[in-house]
C-alpha atoms as a PDB file:
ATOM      1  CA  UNK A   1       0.000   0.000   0.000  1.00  0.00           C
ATOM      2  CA  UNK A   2       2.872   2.146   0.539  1.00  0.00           C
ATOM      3  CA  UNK A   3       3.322   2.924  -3.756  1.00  0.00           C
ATOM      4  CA  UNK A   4      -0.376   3.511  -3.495  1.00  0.00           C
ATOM      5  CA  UNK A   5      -0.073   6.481  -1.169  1.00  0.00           C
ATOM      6  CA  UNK A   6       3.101   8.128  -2.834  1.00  0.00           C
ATOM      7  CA  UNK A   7       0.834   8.481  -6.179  1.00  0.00           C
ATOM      8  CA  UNK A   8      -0.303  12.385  -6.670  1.00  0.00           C
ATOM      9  CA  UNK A   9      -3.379  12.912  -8.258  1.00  0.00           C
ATOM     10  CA  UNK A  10      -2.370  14.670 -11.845  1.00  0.00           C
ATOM     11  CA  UNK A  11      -6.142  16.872 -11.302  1.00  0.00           C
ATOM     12  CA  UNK A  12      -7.034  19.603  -9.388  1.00  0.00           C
ATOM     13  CA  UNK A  13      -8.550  19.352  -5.693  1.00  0.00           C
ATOM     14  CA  UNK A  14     -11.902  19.079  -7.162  1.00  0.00           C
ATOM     15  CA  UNK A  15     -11.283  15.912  -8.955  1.00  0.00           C
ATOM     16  CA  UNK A  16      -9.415  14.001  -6.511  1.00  0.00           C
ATOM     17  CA  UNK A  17     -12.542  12.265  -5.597  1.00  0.00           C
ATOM     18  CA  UNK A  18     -13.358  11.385  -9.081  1.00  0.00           C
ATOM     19  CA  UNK A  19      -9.934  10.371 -10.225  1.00  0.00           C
ATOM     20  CA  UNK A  20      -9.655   8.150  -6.720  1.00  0.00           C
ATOM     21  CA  UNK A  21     -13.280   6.152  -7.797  1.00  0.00           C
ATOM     22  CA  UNK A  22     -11.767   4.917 -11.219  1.00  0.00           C
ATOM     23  CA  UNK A  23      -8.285   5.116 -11.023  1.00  0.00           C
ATOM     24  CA  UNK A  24      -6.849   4.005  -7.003  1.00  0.00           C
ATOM     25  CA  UNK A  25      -9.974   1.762  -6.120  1.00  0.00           C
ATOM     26  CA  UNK A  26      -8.596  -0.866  -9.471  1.00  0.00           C
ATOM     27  CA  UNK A  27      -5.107  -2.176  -9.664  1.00  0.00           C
ATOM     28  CA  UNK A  28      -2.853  -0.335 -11.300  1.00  0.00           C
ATOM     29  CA  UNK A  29      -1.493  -2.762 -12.982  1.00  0.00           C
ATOM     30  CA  UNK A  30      -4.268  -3.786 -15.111  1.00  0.00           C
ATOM     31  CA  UNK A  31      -4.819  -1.395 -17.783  1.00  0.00           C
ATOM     32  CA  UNK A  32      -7.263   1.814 -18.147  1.00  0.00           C
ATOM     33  CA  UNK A  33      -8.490   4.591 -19.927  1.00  0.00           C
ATOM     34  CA  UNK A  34      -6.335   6.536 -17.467  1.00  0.00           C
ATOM     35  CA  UNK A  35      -3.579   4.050 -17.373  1.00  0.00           C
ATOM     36  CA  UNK A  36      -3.645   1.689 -20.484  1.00  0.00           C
ATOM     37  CA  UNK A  37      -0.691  -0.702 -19.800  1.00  0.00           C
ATOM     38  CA  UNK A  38      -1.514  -3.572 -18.105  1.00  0.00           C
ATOM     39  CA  UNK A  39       1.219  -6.238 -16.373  1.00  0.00           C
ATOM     40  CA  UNK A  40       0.250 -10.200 -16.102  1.00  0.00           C
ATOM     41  CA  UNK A  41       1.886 -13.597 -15.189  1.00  0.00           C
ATOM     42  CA  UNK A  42       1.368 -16.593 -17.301  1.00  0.00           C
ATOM     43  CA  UNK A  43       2.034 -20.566 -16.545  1.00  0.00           C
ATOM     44  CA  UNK A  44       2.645 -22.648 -18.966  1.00  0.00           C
ATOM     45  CA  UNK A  45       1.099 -25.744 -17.122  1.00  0.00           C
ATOM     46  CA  UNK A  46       2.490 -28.577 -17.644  1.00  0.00           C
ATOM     47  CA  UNK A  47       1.686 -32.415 -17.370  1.00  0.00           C
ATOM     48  CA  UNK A  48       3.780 -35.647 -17.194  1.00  0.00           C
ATOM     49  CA  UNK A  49       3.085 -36.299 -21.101  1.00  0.00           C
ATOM     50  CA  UNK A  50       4.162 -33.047 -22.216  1.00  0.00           C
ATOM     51  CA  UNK A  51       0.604 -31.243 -22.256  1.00  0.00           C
ATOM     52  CA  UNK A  52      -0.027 -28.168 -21.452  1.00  0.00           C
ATOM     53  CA  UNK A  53      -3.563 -26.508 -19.318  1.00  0.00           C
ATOM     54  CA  UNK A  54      -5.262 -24.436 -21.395  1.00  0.00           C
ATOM     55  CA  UNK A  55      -8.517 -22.245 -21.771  1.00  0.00           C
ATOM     56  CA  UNK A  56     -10.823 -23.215 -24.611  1.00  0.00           C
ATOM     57  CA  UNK A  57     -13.729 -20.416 -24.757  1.00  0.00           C
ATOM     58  CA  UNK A  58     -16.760 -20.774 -27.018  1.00  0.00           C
ATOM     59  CA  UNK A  59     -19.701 -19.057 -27.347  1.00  0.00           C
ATOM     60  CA  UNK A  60     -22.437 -20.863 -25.692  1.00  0.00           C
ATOM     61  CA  UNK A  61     -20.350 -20.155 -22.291  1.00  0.00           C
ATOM     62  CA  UNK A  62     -18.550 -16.274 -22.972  1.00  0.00           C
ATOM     63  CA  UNK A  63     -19.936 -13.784 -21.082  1.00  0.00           C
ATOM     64  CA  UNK A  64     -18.687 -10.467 -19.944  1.00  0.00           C
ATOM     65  CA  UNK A  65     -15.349  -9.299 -20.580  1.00  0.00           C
ATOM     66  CA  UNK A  66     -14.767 -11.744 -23.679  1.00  0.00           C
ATOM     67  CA  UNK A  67     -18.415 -11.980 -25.007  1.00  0.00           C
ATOM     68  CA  UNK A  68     -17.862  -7.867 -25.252  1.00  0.00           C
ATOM     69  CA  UNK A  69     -14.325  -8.178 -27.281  1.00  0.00           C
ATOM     70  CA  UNK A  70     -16.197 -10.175 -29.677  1.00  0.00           C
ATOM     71  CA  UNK A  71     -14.150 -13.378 -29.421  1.00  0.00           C
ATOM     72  CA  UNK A  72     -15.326 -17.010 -29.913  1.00  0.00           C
ATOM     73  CA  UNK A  73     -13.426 -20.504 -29.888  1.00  0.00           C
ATOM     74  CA  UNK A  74     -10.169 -19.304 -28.853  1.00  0.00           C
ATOM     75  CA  UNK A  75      -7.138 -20.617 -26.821  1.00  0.00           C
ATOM     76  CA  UNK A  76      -5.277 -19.081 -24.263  1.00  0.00           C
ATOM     77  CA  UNK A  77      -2.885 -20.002 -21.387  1.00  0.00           C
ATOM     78  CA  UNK A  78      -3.437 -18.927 -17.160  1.00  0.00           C
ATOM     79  CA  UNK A  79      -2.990 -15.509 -17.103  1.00  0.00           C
ATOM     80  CA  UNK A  80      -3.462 -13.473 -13.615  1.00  0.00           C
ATOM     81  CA  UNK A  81      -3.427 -10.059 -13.268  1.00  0.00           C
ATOM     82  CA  UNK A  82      -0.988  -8.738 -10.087  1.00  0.00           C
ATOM     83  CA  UNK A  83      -2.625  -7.003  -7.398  1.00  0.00           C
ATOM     84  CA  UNK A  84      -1.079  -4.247  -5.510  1.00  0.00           C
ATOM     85  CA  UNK A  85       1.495  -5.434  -3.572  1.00  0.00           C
ATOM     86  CA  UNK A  86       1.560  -9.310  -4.920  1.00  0.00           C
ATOM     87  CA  UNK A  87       4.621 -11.150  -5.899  1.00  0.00           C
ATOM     88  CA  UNK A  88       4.498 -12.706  -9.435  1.00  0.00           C
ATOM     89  CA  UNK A  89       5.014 -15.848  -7.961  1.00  0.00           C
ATOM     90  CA  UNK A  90       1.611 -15.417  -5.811  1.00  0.00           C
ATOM     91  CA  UNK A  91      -0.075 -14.048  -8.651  1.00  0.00           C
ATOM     92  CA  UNK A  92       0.857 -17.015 -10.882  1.00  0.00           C
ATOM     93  CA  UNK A  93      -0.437 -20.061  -7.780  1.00  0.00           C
ATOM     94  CA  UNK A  94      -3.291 -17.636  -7.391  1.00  0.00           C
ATOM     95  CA  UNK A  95      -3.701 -18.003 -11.107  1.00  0.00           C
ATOM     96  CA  UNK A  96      -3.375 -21.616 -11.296  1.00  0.00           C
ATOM     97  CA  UNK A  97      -5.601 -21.960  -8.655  1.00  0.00           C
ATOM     98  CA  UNK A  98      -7.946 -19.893  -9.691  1.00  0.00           C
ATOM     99  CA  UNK A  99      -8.398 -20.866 -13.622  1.00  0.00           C
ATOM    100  CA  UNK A 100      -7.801 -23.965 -13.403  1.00  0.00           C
ATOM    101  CA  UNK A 101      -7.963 -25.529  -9.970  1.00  0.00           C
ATOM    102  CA  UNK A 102      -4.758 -26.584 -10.216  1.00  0.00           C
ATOM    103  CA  UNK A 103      -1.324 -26.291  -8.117  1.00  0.00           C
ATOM    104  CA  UNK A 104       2.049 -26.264  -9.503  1.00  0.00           C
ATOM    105  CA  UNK A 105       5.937 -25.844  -9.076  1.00  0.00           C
ATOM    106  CA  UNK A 106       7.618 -23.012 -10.947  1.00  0.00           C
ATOM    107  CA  UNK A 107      10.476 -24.663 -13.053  1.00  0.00           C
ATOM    108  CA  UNK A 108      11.582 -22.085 -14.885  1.00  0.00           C
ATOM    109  CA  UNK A 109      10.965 -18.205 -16.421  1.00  0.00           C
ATOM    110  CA  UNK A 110      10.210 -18.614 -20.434  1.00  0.00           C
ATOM    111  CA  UNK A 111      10.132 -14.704 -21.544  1.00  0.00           C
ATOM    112  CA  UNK A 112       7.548 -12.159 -21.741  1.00  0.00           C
ATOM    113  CA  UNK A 113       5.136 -10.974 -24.618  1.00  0.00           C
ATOM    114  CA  UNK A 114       4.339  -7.670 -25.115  1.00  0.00           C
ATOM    115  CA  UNK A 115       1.034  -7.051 -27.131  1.00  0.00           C
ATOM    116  CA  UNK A 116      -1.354  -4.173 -27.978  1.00  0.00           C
ATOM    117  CA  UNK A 117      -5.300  -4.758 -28.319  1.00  0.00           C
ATOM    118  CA  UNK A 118      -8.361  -2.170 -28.347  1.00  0.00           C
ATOM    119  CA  UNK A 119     -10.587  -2.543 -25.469  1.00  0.00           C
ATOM    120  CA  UNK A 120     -13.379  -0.009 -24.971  1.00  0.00           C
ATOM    121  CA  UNK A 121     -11.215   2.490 -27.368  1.00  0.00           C
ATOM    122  CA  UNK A 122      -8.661   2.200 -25.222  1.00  0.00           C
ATOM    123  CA  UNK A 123      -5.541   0.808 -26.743  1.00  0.00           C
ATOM    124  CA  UNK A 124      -3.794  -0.762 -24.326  1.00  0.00           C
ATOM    125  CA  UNK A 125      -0.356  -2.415 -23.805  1.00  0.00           C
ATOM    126  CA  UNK A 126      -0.537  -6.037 -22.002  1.00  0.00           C
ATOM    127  CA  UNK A 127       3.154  -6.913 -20.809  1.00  0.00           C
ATOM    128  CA  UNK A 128       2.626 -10.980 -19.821  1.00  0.00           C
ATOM    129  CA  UNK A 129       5.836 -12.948 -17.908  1.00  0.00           C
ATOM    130  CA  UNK A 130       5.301 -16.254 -18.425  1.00  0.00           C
ATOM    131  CA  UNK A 131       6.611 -19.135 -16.379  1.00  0.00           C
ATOM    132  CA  UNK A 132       7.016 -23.327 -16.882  1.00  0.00           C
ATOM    133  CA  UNK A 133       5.247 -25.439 -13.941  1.00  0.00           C
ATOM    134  CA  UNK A 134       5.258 -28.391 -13.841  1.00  0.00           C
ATOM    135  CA  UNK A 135       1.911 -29.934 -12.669  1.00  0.00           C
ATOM    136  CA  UNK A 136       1.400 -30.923  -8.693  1.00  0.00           C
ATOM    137  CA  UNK A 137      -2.339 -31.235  -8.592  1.00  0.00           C
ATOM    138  CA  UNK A 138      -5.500 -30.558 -10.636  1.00  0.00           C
ATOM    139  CA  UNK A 139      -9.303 -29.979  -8.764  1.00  0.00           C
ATOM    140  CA  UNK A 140     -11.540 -28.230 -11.660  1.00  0.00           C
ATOM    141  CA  UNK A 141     -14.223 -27.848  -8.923  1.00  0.00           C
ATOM    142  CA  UNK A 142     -11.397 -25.556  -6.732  1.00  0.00           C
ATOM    143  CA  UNK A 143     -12.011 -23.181  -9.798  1.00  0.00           C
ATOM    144  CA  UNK A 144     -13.258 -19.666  -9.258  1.00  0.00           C
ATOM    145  CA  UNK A 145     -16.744 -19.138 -10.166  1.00  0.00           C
ATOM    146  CA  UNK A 146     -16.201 -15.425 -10.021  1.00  0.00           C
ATOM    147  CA  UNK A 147     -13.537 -15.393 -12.961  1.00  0.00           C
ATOM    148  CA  UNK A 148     -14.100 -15.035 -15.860  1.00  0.00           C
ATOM    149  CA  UNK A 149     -11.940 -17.701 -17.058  1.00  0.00           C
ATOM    150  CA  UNK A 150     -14.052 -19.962 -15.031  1.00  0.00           C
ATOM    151  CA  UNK A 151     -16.692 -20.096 -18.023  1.00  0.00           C
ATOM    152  CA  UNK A 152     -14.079 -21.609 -20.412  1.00  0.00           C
ATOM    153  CA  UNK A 153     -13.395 -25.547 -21.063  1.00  0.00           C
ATOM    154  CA  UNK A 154     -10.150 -26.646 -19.426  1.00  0.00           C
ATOM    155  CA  UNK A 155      -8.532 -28.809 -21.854  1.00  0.00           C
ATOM    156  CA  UNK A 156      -4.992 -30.432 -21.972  1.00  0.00           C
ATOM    157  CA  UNK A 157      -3.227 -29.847 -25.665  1.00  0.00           C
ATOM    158  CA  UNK A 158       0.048 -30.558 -26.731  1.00  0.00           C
ATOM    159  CA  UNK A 159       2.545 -26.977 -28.068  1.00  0.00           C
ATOM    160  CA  UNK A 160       2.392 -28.590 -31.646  1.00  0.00           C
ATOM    161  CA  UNK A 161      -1.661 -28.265 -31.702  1.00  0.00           C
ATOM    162  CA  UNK A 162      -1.765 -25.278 -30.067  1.00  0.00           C
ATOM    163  CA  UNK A 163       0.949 -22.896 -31.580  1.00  0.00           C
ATOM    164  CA  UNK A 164      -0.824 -22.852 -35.180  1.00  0.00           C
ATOM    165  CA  UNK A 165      -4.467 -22.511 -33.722  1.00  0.00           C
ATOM    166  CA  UNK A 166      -3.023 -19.719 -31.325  1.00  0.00           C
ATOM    167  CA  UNK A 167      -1.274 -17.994 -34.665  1.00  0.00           C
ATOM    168  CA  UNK A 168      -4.351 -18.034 -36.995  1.00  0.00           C
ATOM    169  CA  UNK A 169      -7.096 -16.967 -33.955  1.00  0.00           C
ATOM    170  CA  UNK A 170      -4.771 -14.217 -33.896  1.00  0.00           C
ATOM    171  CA  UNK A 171      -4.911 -13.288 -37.075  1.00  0.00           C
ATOM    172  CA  UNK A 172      -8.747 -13.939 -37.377  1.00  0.00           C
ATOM    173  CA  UNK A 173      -9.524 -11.292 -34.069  1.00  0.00           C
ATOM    174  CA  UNK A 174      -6.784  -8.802 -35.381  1.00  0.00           C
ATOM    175  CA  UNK A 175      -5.411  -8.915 -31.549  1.00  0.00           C
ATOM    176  CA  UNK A 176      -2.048  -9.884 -30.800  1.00  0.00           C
ATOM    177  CA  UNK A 177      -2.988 -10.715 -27.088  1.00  0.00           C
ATOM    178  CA  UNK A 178      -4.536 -14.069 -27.883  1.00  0.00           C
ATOM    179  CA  UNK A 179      -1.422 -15.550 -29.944  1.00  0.00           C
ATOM    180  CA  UNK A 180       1.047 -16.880 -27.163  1.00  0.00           C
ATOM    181  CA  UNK A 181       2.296 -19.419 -30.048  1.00  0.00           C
ATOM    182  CA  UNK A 182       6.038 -17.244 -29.151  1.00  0.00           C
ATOM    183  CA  UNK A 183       6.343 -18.479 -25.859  1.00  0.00           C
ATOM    184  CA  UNK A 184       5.299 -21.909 -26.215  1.00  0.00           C
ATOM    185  CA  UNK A 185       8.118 -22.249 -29.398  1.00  0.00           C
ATOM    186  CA  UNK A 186      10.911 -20.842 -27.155  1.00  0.00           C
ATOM    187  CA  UNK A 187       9.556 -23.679 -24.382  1.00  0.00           C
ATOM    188  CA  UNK A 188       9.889 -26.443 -26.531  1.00  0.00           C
ATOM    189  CA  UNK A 189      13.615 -25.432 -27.793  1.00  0.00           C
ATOM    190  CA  UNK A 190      13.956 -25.432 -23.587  1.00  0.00           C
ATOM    191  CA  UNK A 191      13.382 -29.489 -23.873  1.00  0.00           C
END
C-alpha cells in the first residue's frame, strides 16, 4: 500500500474524488483509460506427457469481458493479473488456482510478450511474464466461479496443436494478445 499512497493525483482538488473512484480503487497494474498498460503472469502448465492446461472459450459459455471483445473458440494459457502489492510468484499459484484448480511448481521463467489490443477504445499495452510449472495437482471444482476464465473448457493440448491454432485466432480477431504461439516455441527449444 505504501506505492499507493506516494501516487499524486495529476487533477485539481476538485477531482481528486473522481480520479480516486476509477483510477486508485482498481489495480494499477491492469490497464485503463487513465492508465492503459496492463502487467500479467502466465504458466505454462504442464503435465507428465508433455501437455499443457489451457482455456478453450466458445460461445455458448462467454460472457462479460470476452463476449464484449467479440471473441469465440479461442485458446489461451493462465494468465493473472498482479494485485497491488503481490509477488508474481503469488499471482501465478493464485492463477493456477484460480483458472484452473490446479497447483504447480515453478520450473523455470520462459520470456515475456508484449502485445497491444483495443478494449473499450482504449488501446492498451498487455506486458505478460510467463513461467514453466510443472503440474502438482489438478481440482476443476477448486475453480473460481467469479472469474471469468471460469466459463471456459479446461482442456490439456500438446505446443504442436496449439501454436498454429493460437497464430491463426490471432490473425482472425486482429489482436495480438490471444497468440502466445512465441512463448510456447521458445519452451519447446527449452526441452
Amino acid at each position: 500500500m505504501a506505492a499507493v499512497t506516494r501516487v499524486r493525483s495529476p487533477l485539481g482538488t476538485h477531482a481528486k474524488r473522481l480520479w480516486y473512484t476509477f483510477y486508485m480503487a482498481t489495480t494499477y497494474f491492469q490497464g485503463n483509460y487513465l492508465h492503459p498498460q496492463h502487467i500479467s503472469v502466465g504458466g505454462i502448465l504442464a503435465n507428465k506427457k508433455g501437455e499443457i492446461c489451457c482455456h478453450h472459450f466458445y460461445t455458448k459459455n462467454l460472457k462479460g469481458y470476452w463476449a464484449d471483445e467479440k471473441l469465440d473458440d479461442f485458446y489461451i494459457l493462465m494468465r493473472e493479473t498482479l494485485e497491488p502489492d503481490e509477488t508474481l510468484e503469488h499471482a501465478l499459484y493464485r492463477g493456477l488456482q484460480e483458472e484452473f484448480g490446479a497447483t504447480g511448481k515453478i520450473i523455470d521463467y520462459v520470456g515475456s510478450i508484449k502485445s497491444t489490443f483495443k478494449h473499450k477504445e482504449i488501446d492498451i499495452e498487455k506486458t505478460t511474464l510467463y513461467f514453466l510449472c510443472e503440474l502438482i495437482s489438478q481440482d476443476l471444482s477448486k475453480r473460481a466461479e467469479d472469474d471469468i476464465e471460469s466459463k471456459s473448457t479446461v482442456e490439456w493440448q500438446t505446443s504442436d496443436y496449439l501454436i498454429p491454432l493460437m497464430k491463426a485466432q490471432a490473425t482472425r480477431f486482429g489482436r495480438t494478445d490471444v497468440d502466445e504461439s512465441s512463448i510456447l516455441e521458445r519452451m519447446k527449444t527449452r526441452k
